[in-house]
C-alpha atoms as a PDB file:
ATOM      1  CA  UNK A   1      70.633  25.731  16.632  1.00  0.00           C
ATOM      2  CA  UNK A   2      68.428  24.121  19.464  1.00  0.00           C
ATOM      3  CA  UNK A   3      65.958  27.164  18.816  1.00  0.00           C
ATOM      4  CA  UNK A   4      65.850  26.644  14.933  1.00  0.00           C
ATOM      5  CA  UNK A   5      65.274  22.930  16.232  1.00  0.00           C
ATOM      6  CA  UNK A   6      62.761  23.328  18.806  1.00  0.00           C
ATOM      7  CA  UNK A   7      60.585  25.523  16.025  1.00  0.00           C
ATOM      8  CA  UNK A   8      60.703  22.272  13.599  1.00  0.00           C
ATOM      9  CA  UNK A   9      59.536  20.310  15.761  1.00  0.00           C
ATOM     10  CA  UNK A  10      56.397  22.954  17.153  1.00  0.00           C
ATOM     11  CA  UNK A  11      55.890  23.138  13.479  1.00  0.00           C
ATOM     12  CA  UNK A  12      55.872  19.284  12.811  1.00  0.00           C
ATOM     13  CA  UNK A  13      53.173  18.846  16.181  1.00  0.00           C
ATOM     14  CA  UNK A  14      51.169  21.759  14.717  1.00  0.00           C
ATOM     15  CA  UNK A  15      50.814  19.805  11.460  1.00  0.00           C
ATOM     16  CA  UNK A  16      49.692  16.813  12.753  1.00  0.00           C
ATOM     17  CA  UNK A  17      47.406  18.192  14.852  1.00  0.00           C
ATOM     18  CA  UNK A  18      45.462  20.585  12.174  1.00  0.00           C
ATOM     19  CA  UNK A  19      45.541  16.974  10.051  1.00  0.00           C
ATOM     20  CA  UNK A  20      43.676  14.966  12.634  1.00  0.00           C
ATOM     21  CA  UNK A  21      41.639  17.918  12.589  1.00  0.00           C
ATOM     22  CA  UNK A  22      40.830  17.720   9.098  1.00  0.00           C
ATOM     23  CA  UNK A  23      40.507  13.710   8.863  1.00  0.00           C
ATOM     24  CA  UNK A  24      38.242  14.413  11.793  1.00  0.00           C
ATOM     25  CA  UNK A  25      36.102  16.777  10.117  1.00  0.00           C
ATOM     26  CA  UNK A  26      36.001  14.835   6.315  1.00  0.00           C
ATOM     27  CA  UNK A  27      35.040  11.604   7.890  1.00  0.00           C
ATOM     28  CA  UNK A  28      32.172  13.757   9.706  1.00  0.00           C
ATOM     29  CA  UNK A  29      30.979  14.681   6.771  1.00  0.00           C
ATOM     30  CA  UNK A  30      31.179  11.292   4.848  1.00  0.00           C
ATOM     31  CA  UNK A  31      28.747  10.025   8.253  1.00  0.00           C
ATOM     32  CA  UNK A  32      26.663  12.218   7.743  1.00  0.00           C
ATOM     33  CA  UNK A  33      26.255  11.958   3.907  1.00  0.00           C
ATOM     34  CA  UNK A  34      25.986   8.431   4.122  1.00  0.00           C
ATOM     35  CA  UNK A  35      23.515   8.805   6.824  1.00  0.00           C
ATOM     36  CA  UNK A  36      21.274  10.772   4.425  1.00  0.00           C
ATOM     37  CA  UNK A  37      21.940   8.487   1.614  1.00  0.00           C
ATOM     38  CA  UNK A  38      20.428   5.866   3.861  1.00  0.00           C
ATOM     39  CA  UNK A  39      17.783   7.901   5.067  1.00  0.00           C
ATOM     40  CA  UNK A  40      17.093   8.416   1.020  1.00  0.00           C
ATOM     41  CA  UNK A  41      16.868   4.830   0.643  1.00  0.00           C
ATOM     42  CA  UNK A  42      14.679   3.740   3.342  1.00  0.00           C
ATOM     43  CA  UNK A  43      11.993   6.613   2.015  1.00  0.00           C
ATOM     44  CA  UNK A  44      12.469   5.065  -1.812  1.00  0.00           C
ATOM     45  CA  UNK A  45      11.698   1.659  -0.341  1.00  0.00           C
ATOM     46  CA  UNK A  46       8.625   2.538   1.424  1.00  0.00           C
ATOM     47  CA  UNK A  47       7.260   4.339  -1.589  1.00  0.00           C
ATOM     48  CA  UNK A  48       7.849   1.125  -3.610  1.00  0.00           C
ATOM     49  CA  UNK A  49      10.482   2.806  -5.845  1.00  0.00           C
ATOM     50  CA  UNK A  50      13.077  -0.145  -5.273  1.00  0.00           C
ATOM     51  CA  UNK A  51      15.480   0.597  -7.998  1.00  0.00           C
ATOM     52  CA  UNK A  52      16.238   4.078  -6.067  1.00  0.00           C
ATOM     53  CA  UNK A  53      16.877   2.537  -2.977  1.00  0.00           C
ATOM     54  CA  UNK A  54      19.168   0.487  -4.288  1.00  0.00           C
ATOM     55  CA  UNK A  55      21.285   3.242  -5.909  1.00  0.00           C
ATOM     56  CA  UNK A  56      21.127   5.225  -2.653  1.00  0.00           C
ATOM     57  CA  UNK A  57      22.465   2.266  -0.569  1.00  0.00           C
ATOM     58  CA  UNK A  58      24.739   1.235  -2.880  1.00  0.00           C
ATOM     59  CA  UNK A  59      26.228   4.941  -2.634  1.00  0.00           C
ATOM     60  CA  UNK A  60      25.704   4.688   0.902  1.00  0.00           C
ATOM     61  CA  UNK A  61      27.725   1.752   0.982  1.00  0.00           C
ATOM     62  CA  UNK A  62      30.379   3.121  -1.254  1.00  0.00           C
ATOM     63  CA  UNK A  63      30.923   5.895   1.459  1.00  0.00           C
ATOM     64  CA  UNK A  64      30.488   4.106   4.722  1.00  0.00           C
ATOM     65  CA  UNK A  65      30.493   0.304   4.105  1.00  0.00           C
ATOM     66  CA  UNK A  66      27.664  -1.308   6.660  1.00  0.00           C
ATOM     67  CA  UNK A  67      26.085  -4.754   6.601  1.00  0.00           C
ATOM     68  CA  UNK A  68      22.956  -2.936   6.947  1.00  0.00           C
ATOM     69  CA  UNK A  69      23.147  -1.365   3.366  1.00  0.00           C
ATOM     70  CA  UNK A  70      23.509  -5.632   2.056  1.00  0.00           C
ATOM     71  CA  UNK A  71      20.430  -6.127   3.687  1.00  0.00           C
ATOM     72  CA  UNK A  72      18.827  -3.032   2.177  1.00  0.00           C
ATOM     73  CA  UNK A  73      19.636  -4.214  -1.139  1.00  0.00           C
ATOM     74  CA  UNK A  74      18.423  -7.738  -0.814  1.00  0.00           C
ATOM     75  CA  UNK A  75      15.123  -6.414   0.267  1.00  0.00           C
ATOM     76  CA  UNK A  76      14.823  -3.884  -2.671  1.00  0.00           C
ATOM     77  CA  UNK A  77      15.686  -6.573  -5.371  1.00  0.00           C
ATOM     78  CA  UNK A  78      13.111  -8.825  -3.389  1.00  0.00           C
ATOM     79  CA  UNK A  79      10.501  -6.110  -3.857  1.00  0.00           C
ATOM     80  CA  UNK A  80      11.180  -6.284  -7.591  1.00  0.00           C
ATOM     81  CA  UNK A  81      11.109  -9.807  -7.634  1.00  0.00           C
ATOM     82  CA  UNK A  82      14.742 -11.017  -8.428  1.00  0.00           C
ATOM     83  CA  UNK A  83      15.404 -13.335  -6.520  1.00  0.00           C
ATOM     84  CA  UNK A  84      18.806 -14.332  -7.887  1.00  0.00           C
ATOM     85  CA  UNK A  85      20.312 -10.335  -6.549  1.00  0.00           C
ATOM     86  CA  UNK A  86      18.020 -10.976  -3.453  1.00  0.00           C
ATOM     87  CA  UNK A  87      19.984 -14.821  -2.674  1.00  0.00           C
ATOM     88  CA  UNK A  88      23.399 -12.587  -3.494  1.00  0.00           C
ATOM     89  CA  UNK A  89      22.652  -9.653  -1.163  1.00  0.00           C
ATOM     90  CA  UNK A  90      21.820 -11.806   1.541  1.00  0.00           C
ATOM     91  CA  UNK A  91      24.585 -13.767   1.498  1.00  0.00           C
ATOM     92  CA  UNK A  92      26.756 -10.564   1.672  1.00  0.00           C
ATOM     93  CA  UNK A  93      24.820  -9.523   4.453  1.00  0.00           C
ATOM     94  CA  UNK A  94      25.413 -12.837   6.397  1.00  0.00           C
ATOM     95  CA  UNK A  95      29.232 -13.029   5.550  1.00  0.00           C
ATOM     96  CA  UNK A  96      29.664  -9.235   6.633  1.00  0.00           C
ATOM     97  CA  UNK A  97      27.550 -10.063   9.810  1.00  0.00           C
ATOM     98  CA  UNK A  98      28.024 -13.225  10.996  1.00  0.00           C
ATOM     99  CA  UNK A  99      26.275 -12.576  14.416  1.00  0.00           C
ATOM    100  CA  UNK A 100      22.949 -10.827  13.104  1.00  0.00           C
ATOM    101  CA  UNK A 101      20.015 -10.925  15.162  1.00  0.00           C
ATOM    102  CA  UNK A 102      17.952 -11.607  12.437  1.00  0.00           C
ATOM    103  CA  UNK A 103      20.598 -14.537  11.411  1.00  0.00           C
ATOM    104  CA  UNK A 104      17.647 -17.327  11.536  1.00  0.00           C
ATOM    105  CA  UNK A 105      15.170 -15.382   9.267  1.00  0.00           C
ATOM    106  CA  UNK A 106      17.251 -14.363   6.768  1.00  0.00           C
ATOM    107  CA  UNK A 107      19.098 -18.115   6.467  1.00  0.00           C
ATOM    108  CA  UNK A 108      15.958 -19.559   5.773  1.00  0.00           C
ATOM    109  CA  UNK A 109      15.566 -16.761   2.767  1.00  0.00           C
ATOM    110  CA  UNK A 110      18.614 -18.253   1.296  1.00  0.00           C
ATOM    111  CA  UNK A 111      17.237 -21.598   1.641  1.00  0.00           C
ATOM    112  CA  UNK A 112      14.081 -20.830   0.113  1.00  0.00           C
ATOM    113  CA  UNK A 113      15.811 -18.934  -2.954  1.00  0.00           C
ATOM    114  CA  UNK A 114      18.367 -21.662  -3.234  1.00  0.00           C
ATOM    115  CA  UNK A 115      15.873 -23.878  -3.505  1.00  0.00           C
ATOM    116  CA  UNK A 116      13.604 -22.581  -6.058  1.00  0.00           C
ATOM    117  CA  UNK A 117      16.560 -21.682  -7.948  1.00  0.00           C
ATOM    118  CA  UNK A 118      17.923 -25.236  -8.473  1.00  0.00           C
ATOM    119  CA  UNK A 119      14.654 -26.421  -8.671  1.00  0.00           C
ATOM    120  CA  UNK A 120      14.034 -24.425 -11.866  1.00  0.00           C
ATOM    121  CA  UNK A 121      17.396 -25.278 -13.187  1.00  0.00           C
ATOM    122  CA  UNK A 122      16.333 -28.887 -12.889  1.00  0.00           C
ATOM    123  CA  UNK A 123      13.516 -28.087 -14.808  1.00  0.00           C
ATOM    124  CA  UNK A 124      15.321 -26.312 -17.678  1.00  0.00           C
ATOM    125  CA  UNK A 125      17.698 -28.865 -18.266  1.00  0.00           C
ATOM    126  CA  UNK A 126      15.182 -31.743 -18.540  1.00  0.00           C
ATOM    127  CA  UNK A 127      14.639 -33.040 -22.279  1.00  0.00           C
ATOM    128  CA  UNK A 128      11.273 -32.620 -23.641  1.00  0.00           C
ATOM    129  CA  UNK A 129       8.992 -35.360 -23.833  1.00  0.00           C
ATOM    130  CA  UNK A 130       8.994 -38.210 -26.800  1.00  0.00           C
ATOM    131  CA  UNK A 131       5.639 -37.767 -29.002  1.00  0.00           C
ATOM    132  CA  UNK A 132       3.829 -41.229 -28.385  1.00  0.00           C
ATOM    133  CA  UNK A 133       4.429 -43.545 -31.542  1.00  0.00           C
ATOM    134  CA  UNK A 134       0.639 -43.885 -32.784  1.00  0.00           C
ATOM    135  CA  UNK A 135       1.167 -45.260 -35.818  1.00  0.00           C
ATOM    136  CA  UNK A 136       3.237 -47.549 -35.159  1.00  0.00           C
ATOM    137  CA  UNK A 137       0.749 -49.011 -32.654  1.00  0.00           C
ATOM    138  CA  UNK A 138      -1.995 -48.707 -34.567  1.00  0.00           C
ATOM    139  CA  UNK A 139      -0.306 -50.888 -37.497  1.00  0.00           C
ATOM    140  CA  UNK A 140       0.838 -53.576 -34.383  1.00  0.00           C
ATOM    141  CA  UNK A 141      -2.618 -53.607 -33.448  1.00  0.00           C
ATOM    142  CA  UNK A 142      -4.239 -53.664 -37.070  1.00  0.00           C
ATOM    143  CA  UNK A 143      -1.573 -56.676 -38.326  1.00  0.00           C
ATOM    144  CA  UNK A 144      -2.235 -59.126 -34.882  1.00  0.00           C
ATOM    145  CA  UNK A 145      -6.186 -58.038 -35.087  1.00  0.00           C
ATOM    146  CA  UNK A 146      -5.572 -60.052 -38.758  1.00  0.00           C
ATOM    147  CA  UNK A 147      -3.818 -62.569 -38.340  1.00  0.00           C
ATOM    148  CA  UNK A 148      -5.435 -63.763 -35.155  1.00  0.00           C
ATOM    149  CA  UNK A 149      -8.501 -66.073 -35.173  1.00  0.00           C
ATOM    150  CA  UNK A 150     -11.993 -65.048 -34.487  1.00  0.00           C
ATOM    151  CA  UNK A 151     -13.231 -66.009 -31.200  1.00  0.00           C
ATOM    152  CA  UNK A 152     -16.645 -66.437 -30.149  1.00  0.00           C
ATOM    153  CA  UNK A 153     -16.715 -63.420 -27.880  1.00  0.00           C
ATOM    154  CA  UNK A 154     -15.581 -61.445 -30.994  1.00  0.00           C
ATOM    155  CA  UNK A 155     -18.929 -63.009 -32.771  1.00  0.00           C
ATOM    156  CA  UNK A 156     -21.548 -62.183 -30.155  1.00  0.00           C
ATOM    157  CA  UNK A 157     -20.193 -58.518 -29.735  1.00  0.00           C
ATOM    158  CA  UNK A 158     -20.222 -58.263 -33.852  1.00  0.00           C
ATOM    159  CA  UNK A 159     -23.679 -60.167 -34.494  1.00  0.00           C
ATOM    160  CA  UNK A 160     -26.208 -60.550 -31.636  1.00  0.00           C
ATOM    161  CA  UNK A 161     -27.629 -63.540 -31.700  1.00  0.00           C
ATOM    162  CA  UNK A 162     -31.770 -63.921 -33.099  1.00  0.00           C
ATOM    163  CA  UNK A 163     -32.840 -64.858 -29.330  1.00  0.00           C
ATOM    164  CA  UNK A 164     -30.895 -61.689 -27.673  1.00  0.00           C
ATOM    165  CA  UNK A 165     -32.631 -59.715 -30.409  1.00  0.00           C
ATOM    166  CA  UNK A 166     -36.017 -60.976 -29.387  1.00  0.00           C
ATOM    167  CA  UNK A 167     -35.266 -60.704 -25.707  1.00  0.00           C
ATOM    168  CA  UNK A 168     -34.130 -57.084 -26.130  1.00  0.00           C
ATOM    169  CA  UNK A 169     -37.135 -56.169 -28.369  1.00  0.00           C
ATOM    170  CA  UNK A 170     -39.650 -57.880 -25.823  1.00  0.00           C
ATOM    171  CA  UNK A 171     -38.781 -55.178 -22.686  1.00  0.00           C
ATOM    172  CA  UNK A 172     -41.185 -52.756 -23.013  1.00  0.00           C
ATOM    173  CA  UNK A 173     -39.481 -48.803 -22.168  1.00  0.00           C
ATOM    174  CA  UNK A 174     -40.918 -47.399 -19.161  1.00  0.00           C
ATOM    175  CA  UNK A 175     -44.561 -46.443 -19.575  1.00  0.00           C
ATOM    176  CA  UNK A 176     -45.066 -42.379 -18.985  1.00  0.00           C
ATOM    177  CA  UNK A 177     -47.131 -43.455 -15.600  1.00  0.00           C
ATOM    178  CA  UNK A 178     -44.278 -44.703 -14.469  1.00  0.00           C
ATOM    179  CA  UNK A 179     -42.074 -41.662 -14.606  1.00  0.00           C
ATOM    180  CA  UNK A 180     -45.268 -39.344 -12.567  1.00  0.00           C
ATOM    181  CA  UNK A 181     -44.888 -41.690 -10.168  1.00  0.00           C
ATOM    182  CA  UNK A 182     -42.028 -40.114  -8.459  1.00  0.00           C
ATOM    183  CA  UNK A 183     -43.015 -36.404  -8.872  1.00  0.00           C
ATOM    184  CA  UNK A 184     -45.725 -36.421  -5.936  1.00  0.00           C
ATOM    185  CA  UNK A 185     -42.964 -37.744  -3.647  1.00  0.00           C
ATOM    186  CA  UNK A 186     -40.607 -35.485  -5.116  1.00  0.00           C
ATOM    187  CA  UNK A 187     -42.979 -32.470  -4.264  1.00  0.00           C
ATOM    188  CA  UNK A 188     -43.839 -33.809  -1.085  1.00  0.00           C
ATOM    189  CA  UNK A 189     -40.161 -33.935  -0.036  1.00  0.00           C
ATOM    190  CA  UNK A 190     -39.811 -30.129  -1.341  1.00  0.00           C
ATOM    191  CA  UNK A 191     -43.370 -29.387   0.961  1.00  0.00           C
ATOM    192  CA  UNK A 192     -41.947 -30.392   4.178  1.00  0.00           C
ATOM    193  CA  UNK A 193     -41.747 -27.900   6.400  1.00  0.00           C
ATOM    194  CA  UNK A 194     -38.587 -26.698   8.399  1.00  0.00           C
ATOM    195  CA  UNK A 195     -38.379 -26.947  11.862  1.00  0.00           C
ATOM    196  CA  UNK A 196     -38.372 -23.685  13.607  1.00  0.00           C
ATOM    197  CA  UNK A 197     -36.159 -24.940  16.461  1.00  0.00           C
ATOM    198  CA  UNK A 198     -33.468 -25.621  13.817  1.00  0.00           C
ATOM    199  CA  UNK A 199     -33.238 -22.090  12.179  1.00  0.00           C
ATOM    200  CA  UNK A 200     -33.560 -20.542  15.324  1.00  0.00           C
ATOM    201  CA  UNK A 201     -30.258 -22.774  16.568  1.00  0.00           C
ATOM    202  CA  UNK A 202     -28.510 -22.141  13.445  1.00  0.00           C
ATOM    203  CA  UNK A 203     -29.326 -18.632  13.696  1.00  0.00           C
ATOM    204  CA  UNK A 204     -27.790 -17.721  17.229  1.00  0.00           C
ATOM    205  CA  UNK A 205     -24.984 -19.389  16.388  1.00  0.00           C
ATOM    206  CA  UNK A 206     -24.125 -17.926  13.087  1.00  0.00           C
ATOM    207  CA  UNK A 207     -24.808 -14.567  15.004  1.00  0.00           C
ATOM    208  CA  UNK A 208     -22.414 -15.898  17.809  1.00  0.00           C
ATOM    209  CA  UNK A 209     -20.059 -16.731  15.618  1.00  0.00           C
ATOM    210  CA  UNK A 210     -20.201 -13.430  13.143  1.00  0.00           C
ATOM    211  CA  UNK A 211     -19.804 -11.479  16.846  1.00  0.00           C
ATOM    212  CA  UNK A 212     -16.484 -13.439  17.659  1.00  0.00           C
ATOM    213  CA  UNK A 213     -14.952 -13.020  14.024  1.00  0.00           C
ATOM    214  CA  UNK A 214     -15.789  -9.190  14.259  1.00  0.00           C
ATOM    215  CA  UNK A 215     -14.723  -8.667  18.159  1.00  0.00           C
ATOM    216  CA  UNK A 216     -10.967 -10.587  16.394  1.00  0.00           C
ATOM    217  CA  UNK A 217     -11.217  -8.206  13.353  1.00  0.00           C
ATOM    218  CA  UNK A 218     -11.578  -5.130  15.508  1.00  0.00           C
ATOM    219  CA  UNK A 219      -8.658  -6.628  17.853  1.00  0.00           C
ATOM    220  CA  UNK A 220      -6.322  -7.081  15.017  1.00  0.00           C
ATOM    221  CA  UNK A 221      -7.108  -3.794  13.211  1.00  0.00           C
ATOM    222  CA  UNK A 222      -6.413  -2.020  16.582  1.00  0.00           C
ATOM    223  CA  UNK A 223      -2.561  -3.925  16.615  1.00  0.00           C
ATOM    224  CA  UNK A 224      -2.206  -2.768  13.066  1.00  0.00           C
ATOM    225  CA  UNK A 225      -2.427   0.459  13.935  1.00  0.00           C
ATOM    226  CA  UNK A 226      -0.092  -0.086  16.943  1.00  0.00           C
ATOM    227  CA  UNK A 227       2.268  -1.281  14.753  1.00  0.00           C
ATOM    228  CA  UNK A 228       1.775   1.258  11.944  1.00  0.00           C
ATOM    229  CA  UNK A 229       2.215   4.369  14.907  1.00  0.00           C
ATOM    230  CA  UNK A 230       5.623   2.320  15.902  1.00  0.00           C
ATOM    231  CA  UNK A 231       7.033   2.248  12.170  1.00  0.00           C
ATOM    232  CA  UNK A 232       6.056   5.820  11.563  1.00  0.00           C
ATOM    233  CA  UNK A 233       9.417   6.460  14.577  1.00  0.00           C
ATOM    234  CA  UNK A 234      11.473   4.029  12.696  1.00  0.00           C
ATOM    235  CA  UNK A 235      14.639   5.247  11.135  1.00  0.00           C
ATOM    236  CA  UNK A 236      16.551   2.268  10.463  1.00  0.00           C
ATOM    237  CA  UNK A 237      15.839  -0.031   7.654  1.00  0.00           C
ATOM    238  CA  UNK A 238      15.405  -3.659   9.063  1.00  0.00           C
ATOM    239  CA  UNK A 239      12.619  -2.216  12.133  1.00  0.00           C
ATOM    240  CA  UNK A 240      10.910  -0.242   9.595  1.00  0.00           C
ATOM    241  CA  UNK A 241      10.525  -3.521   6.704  1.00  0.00           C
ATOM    242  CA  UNK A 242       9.275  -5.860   9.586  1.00  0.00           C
ATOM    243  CA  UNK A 243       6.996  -3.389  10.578  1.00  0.00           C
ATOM    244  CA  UNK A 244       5.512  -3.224   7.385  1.00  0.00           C
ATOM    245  CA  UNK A 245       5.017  -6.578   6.648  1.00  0.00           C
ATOM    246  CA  UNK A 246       3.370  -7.104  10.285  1.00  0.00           C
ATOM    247  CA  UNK A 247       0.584  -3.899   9.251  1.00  0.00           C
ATOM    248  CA  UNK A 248       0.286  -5.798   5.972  1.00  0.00           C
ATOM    249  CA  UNK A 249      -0.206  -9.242   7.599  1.00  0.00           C
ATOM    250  CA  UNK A 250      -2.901  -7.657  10.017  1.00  0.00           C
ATOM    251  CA  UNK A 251      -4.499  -5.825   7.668  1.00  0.00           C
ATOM    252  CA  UNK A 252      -5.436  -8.734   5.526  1.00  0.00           C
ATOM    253  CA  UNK A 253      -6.665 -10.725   8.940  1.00  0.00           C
ATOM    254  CA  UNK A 254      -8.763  -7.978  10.022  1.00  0.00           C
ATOM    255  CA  UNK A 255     -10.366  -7.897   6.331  1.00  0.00           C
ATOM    256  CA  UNK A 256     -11.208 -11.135   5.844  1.00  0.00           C
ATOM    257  CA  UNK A 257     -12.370 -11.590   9.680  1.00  0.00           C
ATOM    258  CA  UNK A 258     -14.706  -8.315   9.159  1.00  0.00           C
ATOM    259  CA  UNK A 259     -16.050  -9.984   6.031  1.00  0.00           C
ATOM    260  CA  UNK A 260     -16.822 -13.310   7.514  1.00  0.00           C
ATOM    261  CA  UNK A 261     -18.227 -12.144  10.628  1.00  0.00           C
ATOM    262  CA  UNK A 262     -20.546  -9.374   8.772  1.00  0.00           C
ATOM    263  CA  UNK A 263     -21.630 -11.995   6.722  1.00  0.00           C
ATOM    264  CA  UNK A 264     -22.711 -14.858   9.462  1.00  0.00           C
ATOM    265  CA  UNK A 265     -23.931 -12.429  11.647  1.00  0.00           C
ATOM    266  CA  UNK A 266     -26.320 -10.739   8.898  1.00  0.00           C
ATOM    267  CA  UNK A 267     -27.294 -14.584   7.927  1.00  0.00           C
ATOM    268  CA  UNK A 268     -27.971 -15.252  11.789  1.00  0.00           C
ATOM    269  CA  UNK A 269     -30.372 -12.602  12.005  1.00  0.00           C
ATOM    270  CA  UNK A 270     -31.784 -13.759   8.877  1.00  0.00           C
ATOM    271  CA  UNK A 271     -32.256 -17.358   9.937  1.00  0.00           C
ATOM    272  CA  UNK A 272     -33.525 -16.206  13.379  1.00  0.00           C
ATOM    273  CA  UNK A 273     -36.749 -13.372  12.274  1.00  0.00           C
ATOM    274  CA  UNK A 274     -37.588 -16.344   9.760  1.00  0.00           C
ATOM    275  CA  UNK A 275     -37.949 -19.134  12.718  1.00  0.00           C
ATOM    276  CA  UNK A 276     -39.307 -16.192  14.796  1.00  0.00           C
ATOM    277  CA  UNK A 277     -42.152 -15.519  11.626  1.00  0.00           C
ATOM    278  CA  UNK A 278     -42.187 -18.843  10.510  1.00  0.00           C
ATOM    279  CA  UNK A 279     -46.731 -20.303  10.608  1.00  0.00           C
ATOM    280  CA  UNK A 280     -47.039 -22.773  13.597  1.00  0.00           C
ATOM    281  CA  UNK A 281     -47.785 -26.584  12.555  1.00  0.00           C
ATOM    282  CA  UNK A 282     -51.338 -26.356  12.280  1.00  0.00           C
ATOM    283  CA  UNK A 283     -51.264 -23.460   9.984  1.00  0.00           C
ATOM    284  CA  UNK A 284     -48.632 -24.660   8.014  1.00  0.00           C
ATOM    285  CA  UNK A 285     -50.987 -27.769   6.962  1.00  0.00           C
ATOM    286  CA  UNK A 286     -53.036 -24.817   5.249  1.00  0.00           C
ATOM    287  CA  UNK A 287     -50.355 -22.426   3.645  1.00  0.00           C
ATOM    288  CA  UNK A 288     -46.637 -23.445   3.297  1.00  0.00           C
ATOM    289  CA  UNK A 289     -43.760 -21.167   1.897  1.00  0.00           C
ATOM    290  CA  UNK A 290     -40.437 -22.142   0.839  1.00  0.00           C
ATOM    291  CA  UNK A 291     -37.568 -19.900   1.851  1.00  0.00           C
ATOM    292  CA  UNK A 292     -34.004 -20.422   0.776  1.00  0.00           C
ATOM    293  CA  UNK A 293     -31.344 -17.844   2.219  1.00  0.00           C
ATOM    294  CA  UNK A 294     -27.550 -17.316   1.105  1.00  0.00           C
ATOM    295  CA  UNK A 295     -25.126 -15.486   2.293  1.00  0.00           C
ATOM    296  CA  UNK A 296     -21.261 -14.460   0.760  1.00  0.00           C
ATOM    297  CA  UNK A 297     -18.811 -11.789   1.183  1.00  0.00           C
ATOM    298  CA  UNK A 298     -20.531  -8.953  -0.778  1.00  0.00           C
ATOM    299  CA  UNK A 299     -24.321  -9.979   1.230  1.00  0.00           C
ATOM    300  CA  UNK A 300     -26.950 -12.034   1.933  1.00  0.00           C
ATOM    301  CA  UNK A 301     -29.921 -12.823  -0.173  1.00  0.00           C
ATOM    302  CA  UNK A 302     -33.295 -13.865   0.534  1.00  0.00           C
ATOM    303  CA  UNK A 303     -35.753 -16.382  -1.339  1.00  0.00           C
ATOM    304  CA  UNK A 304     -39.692 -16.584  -0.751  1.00  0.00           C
ATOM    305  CA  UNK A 305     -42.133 -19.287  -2.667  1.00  0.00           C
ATOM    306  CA  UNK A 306     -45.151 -20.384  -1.259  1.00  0.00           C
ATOM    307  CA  UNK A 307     -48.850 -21.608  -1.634  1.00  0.00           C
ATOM    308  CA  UNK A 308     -51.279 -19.667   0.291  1.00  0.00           C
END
């Protein structure tokens, strides 16, 4: 009897040992399937395909429930520009992880989406606007305009008197001498020549300022790519989308900084080998040129009239 007992109970510890085994081993292999269900997800998301990675986190999820597959989700629906899922999936992700360390950010989200959502519910639910009664002015005006007497300000603006008439007939329209008058000042204004000094100034500072704009481009093209080597070693979601929105951010800088500073310091050189080329005073009495000089993003152009 204690032998056929001592075997049950061998048998019973044998049992629950091989079942922790196999719990052991299934929930190893759920981890690791919602690992690469995750893995799946992130990939989707940086290639822009945001209704995949929100299947594979939403499977992810379904295996291994994480906070971090909420925030996945909100992200993914942001990328495709719904921002009533977005305001849902971030408020999951808050209310499954209270203490966040991106708690701040992500509560001002919600209050942005909140707030654009009500504000377009206002909007829908305000009547439309009354059409202006015209016509019923317009016969208000018409009746008082009759039965109101005429007035004598009424009579002058309907009949002129005979004397305004005359007075009106006797100023004489400017003669054509008149209007040559001002073109000699006009072209004298145009003839003046610029001062060297001044173009020379303007030049070496545009080409000042170009240098500093590109020496900032180069600086933040160079933490782009800092950032862009980090994300490449990312493996987790919320690194890897901050990442990307930093090498986005710094892109763009760099861009427009490389633009602005090609362009002033092309325009400063410009300015400065005209003052350098520019006729001295006395010759300038003799032959004169006009030059005009623009600059934009795509280049600079460059403008030459003269009398010589």
């Amino acid at each position: 009897m204690r032998a056929a007992i001592a075997i049950a109970i061998a048998l019973l510890v044998f049992a629950s040992l091989a079942a922790r085994r196999v719990s052991a081993q299934d929930d190893a292999a759920v981890r690791a399937e919602a690992e690469k269900l995750h893995r799946a997800a992130v990939v989707a998301f940086a290639h822009h395909q945001y209704r995949t990675s929100i299947e594979r986190s939403t499977e992810a999820d379904r295996l291994l429930p994480s906070a971090a597959n909420s925030y996945n989700i909100a992200r993914a629906y942001e990328g495709l520009k719904d921002s009533p899922q977005a305001l849902i999936w971030y408020r999951d992700y808050l209310n499954r992880d209270p203490n966040a360390p991106d708690r701040n950010q992500v509560a001002l989200k919600i209050a942005r989406y909140e707030s654009a959502l009500d504000q377009h519910a206002v909007q829908a639910r305000a009547p439309a606007s009354l059409p202006p009664e015209e016509p019923a002015s317009a016969a208000a005006a018409a009746m008082a305009a009759a039965t109101s007497p005429p007035t004598g300000r009424a009579n002058l603006e309907v009949a002129p008197s005979a004397s305004a008439a005359t007075d009106t007939a006797e100023v004489p329209p400017p003669s054509e001498p008149q209007r040559e008058s001002a073109a000699p000042a006009a072209t004298t204004a145009r003839r003046a020549p610029p001062s060297h000094s001044a173009l020379r100034t303007v030049g070496v500072v545009s080409i000042v300022a170009g240098g500093l704009m590109l020496g900032g481009a180069l600086l933040f093209e160079l933490a782009r790519r800092s950032v862009e080597n980090r994300a490449r070693h990312e493996t987790e979601q919320i690194p890897y989308a901050h990442d990307l929105d930093v090498v986005q951010q710094r892109r763009t800088a760099a861009q427009v900084l490389a633009a602005l500073g090609g362009s002033a310091a092309i325009g400063g050189i410009v300015l400065f080998a005209v003052a350098a080329a520019a006729p001295s005073p006395e010759e300038s009495s003799v032959a004169h040129a006009s030059i005009a000089v623009g600059c934009a993003t795509a280049g600079c152009g460059l403008s030459l009239r003269g009398r010589y």
